[in-house]
PDB file of N, CA and C in Angstrom:
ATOM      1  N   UNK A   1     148.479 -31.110 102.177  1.00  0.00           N
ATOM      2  CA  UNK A   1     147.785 -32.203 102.813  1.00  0.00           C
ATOM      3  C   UNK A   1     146.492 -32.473 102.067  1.00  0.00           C
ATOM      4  N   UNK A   2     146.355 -33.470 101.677  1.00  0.00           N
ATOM      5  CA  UNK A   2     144.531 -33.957 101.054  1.00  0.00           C
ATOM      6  C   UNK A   2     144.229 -35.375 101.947  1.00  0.00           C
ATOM      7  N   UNK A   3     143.273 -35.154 102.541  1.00  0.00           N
ATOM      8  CA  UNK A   3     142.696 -35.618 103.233  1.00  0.00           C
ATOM      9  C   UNK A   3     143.278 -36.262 104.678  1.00  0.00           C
ATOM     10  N   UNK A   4     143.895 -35.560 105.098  1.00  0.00           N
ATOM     11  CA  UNK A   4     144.208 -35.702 106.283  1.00  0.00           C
ATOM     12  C   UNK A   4     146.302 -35.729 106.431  1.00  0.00           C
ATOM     13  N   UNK A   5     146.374 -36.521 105.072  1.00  0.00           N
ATOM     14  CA  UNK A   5     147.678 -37.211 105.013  1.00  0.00           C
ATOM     15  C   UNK A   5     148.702 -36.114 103.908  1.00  0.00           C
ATOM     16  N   UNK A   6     149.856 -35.965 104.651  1.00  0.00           N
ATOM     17  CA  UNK A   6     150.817 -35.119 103.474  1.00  0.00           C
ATOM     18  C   UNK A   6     151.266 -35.584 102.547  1.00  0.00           C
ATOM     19  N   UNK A   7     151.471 -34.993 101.950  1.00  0.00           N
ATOM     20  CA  UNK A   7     151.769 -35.777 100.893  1.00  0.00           C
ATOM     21  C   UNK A   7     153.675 -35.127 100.415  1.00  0.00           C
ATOM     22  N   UNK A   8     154.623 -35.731 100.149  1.00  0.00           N
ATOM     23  CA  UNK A   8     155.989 -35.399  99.647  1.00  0.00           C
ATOM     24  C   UNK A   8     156.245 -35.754  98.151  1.00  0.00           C
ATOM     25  N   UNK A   9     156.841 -34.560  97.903  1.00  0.00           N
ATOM     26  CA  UNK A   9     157.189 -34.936  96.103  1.00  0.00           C
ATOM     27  C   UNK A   9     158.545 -34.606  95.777  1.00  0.00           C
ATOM     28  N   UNK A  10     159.232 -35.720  95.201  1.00  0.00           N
ATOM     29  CA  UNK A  10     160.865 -35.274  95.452  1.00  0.00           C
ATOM     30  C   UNK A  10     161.515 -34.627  93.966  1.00  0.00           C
ATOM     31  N   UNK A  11     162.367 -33.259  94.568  1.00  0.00           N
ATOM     32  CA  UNK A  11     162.620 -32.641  93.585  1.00  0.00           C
ATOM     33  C   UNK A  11     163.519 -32.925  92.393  1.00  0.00           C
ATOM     34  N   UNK A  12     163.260 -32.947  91.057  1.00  0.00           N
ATOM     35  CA  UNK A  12     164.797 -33.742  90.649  1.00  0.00           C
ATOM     36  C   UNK A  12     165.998 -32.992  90.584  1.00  0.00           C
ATOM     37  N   UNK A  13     166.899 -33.836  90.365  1.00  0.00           N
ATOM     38  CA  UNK A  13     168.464 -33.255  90.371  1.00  0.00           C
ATOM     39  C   UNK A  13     168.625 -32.810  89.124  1.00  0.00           C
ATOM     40  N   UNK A  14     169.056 -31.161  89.496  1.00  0.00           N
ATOM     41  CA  UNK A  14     169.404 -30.218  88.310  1.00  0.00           C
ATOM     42  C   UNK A  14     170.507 -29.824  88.878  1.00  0.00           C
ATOM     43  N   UNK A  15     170.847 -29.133  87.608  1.00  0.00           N
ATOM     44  CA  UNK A  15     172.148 -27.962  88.355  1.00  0.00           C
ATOM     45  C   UNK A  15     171.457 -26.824  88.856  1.00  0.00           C
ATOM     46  N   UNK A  16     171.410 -26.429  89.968  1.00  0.00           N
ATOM     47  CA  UNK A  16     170.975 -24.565  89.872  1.00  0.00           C
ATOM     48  C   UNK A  16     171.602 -23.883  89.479  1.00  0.00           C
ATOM     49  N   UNK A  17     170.993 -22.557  88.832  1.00  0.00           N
ATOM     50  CA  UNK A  17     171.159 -21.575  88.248  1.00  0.00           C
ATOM     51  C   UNK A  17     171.034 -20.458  88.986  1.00  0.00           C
ATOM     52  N   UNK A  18     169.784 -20.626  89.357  1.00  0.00           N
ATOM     53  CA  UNK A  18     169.298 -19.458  90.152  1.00  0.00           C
ATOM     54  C   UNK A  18     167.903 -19.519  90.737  1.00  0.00           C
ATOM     55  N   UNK A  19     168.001 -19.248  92.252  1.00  0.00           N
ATOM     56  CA  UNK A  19     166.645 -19.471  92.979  1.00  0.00           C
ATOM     57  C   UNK A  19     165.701 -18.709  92.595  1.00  0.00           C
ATOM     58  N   UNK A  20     166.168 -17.544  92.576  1.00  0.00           N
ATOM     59  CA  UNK A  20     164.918 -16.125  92.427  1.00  0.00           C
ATOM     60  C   UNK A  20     164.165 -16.385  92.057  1.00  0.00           C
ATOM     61  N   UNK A  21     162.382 -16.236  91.966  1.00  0.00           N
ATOM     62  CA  UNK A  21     161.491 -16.665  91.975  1.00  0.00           C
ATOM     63  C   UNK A  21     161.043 -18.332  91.692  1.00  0.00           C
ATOM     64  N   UNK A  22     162.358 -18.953  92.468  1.00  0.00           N
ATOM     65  CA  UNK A  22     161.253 -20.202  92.115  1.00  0.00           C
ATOM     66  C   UNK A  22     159.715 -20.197  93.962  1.00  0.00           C
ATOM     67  N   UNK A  23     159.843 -20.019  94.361  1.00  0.00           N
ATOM     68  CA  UNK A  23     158.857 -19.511  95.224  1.00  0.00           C
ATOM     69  C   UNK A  23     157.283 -19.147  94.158  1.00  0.00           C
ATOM     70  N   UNK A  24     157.672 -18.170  93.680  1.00  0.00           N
ATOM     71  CA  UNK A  24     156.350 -17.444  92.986  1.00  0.00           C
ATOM     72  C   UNK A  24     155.806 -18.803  92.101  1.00  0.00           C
ATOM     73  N   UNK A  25     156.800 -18.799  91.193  1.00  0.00           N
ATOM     74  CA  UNK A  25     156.609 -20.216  90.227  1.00  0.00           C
ATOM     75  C   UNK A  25     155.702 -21.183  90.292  1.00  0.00           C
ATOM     76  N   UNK A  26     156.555 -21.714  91.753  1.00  0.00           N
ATOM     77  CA  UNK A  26     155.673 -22.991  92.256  1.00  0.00           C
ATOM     78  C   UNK A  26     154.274 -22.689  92.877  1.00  0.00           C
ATOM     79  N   UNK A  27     153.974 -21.481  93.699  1.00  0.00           N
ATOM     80  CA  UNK A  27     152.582 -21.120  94.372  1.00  0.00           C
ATOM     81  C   UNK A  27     151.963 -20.486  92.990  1.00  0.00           C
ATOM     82  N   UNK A  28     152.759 -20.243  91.606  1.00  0.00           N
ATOM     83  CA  UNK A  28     151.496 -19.842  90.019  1.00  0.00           C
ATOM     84  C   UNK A  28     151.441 -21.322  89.864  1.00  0.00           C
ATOM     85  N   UNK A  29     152.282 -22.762  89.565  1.00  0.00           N
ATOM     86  CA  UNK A  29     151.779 -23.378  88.850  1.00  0.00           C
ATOM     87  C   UNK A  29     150.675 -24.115  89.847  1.00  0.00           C
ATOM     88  N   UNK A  30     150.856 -24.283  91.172  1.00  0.00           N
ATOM     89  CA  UNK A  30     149.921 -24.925  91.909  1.00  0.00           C
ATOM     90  C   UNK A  30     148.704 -24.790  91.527  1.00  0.00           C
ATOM     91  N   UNK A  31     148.972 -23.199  92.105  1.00  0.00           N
ATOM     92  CA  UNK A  31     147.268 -22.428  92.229  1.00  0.00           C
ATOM     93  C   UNK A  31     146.678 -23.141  90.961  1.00  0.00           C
ATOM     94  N   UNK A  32     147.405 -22.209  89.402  1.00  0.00           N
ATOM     95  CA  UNK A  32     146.864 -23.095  88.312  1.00  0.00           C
ATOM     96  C   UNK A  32     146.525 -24.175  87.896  1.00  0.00           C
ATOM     97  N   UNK A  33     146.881 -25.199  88.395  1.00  0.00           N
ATOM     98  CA  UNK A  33     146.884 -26.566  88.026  1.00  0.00           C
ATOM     99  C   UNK A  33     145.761 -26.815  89.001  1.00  0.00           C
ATOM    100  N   UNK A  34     145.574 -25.864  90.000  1.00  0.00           N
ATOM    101  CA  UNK A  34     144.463 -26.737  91.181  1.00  0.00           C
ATOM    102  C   UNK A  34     143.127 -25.974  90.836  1.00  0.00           C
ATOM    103  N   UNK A  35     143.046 -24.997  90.046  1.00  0.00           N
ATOM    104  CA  UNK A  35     141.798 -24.084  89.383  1.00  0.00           C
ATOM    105  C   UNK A  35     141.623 -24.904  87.992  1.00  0.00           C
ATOM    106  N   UNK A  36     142.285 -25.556  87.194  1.00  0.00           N
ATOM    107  CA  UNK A  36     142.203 -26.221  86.158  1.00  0.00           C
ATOM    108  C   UNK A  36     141.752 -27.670  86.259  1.00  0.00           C
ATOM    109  N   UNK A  37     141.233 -28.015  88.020  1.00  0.00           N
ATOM    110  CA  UNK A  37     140.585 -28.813  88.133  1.00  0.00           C
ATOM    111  C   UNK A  37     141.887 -30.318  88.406  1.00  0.00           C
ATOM    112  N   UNK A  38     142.834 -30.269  88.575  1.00  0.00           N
ATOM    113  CA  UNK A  38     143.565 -31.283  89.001  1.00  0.00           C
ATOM    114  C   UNK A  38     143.841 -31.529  90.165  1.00  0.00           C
ATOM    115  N   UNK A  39     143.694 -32.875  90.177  1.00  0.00           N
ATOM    116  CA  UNK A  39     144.047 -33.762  91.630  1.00  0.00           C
ATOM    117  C   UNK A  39     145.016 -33.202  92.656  1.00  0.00           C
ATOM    118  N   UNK A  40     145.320 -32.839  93.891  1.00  0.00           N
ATOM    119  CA  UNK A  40     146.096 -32.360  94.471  1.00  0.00           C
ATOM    120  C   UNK A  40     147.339 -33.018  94.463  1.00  0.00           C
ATOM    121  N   UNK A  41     147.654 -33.756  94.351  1.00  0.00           N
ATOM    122  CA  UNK A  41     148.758 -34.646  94.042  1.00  0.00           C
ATOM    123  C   UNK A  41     149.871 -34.427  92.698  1.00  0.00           C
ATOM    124  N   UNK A  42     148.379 -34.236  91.703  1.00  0.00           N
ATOM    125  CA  UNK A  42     149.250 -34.003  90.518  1.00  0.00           C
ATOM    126  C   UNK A  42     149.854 -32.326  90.773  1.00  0.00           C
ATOM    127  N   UNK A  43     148.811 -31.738  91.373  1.00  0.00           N
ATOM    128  CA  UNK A  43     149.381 -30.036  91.244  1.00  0.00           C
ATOM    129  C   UNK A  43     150.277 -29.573  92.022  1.00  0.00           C
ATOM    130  N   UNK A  44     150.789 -30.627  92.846  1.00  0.00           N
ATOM    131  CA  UNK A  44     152.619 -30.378  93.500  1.00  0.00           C
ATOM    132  C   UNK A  44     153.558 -31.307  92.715  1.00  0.00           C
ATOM    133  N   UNK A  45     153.128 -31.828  91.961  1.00  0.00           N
ATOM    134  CA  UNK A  45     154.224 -32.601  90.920  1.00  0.00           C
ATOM    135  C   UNK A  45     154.398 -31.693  90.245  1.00  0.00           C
ATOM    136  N   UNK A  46     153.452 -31.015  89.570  1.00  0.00           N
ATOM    137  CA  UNK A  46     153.446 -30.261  88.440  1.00  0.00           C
ATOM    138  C   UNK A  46     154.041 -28.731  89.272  1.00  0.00           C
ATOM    139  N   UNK A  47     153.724 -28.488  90.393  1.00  0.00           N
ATOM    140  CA  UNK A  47     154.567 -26.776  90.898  1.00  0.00           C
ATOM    141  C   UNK A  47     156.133 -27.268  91.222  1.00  0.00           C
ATOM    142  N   UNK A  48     155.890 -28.483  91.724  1.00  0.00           N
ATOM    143  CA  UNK A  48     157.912 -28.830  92.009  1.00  0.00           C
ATOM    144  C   UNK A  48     158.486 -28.562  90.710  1.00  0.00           C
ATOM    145  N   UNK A  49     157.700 -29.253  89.841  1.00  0.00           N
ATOM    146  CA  UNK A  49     158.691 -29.265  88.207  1.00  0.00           C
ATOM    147  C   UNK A  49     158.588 -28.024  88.091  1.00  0.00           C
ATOM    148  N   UNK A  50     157.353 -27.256  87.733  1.00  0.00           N
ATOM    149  CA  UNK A  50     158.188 -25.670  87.468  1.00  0.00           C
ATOM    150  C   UNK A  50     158.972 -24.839  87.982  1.00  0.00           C
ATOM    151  N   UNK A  51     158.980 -24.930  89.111  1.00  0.00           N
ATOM    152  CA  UNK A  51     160.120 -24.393  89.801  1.00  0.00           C
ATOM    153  C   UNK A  51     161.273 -24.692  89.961  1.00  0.00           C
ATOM    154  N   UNK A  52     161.302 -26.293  89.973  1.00  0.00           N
ATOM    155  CA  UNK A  52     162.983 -26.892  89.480  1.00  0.00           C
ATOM    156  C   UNK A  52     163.252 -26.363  88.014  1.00  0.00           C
ATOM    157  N   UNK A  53     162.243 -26.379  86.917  1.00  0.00           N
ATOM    158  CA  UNK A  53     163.198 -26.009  85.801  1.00  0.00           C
ATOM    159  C   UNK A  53     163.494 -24.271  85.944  1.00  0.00           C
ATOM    160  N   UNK A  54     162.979 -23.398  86.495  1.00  0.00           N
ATOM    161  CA  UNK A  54     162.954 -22.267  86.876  1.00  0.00           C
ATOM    162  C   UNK A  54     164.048 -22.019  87.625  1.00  0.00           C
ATOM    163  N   UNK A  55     164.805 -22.917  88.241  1.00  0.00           N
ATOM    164  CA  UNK A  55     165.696 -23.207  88.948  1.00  0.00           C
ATOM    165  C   UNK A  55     167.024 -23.114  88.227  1.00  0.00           C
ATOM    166  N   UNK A  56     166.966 -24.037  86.836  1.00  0.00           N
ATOM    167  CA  UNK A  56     167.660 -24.257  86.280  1.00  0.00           C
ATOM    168  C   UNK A  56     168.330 -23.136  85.068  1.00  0.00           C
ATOM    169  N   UNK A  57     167.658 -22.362  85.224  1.00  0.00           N
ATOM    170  CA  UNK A  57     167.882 -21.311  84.267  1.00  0.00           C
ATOM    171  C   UNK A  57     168.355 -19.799  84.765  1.00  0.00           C
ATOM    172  N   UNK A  58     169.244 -18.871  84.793  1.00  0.00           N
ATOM    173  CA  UNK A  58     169.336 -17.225  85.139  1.00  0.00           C
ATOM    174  C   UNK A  58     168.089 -16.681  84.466  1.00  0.00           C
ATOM    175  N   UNK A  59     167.765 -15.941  85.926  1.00  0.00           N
ATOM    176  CA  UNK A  59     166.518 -15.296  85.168  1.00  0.00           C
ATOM    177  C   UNK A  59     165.445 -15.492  84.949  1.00  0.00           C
ATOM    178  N   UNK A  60     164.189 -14.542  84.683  1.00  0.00           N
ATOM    179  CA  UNK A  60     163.163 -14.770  84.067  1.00  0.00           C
ATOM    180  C   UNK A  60     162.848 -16.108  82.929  1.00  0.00           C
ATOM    181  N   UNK A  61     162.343 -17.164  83.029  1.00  0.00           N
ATOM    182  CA  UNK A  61     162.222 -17.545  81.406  1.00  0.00           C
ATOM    183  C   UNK A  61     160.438 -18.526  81.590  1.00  0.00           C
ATOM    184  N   UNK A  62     160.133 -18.398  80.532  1.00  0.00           N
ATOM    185  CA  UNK A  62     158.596 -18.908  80.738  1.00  0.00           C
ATOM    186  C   UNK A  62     159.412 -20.805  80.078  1.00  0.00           C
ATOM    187  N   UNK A  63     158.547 -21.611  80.833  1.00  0.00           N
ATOM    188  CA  UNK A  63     158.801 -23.236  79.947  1.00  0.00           C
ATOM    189  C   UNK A  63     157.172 -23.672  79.583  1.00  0.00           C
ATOM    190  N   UNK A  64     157.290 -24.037  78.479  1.00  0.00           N
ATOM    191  CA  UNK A  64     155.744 -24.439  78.163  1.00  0.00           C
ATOM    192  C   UNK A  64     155.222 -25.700  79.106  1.00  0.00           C
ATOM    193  N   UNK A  65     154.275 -25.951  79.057  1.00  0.00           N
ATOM    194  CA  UNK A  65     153.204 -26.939  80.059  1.00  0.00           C
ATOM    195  C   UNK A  65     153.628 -27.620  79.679  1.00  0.00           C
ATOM    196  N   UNK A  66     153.768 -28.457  78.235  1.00  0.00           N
ATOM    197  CA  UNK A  66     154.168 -29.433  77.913  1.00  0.00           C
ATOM    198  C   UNK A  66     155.357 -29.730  78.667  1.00  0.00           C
ATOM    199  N   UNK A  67     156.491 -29.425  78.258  1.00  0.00           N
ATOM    200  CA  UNK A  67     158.161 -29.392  79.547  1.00  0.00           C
ATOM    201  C   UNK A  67     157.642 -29.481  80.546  1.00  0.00           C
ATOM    202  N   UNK A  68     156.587 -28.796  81.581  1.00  0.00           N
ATOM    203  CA  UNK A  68     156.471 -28.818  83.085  1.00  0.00           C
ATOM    204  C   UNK A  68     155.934 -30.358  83.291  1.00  0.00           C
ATOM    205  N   UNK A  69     155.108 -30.720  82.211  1.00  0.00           N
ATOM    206  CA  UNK A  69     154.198 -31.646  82.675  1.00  0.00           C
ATOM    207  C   UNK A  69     155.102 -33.169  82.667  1.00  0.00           C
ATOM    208  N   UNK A  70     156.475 -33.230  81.345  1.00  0.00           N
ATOM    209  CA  UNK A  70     157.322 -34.379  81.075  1.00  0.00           C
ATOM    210  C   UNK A  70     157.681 -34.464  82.503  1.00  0.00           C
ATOM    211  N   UNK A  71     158.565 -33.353  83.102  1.00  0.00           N
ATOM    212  CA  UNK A  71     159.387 -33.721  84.266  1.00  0.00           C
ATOM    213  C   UNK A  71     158.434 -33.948  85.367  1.00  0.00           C
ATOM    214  N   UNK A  72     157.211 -33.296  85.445  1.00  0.00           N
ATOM    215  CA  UNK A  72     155.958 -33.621  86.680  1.00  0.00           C
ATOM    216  C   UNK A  72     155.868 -35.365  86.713  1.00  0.00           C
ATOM    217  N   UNK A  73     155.684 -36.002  85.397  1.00  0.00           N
ATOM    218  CA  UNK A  73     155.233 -37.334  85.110  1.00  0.00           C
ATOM    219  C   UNK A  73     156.716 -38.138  85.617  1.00  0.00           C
ATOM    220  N   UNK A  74     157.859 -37.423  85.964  1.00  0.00           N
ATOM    221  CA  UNK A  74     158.644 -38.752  86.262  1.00  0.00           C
ATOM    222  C   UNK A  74     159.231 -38.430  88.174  1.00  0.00           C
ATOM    223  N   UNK A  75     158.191 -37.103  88.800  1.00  0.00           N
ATOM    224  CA  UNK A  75     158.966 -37.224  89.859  1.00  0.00           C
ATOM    225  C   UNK A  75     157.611 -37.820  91.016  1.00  0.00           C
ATOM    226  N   UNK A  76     158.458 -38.674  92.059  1.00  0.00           N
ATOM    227  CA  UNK A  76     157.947 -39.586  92.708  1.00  0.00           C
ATOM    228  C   UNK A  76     157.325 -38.759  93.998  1.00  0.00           C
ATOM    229  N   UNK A  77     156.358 -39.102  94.064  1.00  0.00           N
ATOM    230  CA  UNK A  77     154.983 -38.523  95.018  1.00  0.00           C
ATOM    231  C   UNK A  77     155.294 -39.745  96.493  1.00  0.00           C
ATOM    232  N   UNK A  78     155.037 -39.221  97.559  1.00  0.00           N
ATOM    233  CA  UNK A  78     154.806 -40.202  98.619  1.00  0.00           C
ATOM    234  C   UNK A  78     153.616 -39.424  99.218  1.00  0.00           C
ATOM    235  N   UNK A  79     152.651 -40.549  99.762  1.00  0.00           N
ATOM    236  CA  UNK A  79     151.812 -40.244 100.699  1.00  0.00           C
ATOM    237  C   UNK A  79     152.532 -40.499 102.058  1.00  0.00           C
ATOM    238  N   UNK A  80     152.358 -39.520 102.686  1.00  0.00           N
ATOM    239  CA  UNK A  80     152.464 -39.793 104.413  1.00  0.00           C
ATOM    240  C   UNK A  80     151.298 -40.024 105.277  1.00  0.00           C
ATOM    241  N   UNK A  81     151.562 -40.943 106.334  1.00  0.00           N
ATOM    242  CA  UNK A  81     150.769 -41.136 107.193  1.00  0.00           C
ATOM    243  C   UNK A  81     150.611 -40.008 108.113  1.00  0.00           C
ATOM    244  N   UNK A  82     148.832 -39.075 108.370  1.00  0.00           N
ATOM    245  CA  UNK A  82     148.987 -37.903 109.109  1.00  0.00           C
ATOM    246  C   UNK A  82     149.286 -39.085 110.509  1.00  0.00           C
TER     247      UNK A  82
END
């Protein structure tokens, strides 16, 4: 929620692979992205994408920022009315 209103960010369509830590994923890239000084908005675009591509893979695998940030830039944000 930022400023009163939730906000929804829709995940894109992958194949899954495997859930296992996409949880951790998404609460590292948040946190990070929201200590690195970004908009709250952008830093659940940017934790959905890492965890969907985290999703997409067996296993452990690191994806560079760059990759997190392509798929962050094309998934669609809604504001909700609180």
């Amino acid at each position: 929620m930022e400023d009163g209103a939730a906000i929804h960010v829709e995940a894109p369509v992958l194949d899954v692979a495997d859930t296992c830590g996409a949880g951790a994923t998404f609460s590292a890239a948040f946190i990070s992205s929201r200590l690195n000084g970004s908009e709250f908005e952008w830093c659940l675009r940017f934790a959905v994408a890492a965890a969907s591509l985290k999703c997409s893979v067996i296993g452990p695998r690191a994806f560079s920022p760059a990759a997190v940030n392509r798929l962050a830039d094309t998934l669609p944000a809604t504001i909700l009315s609180p």
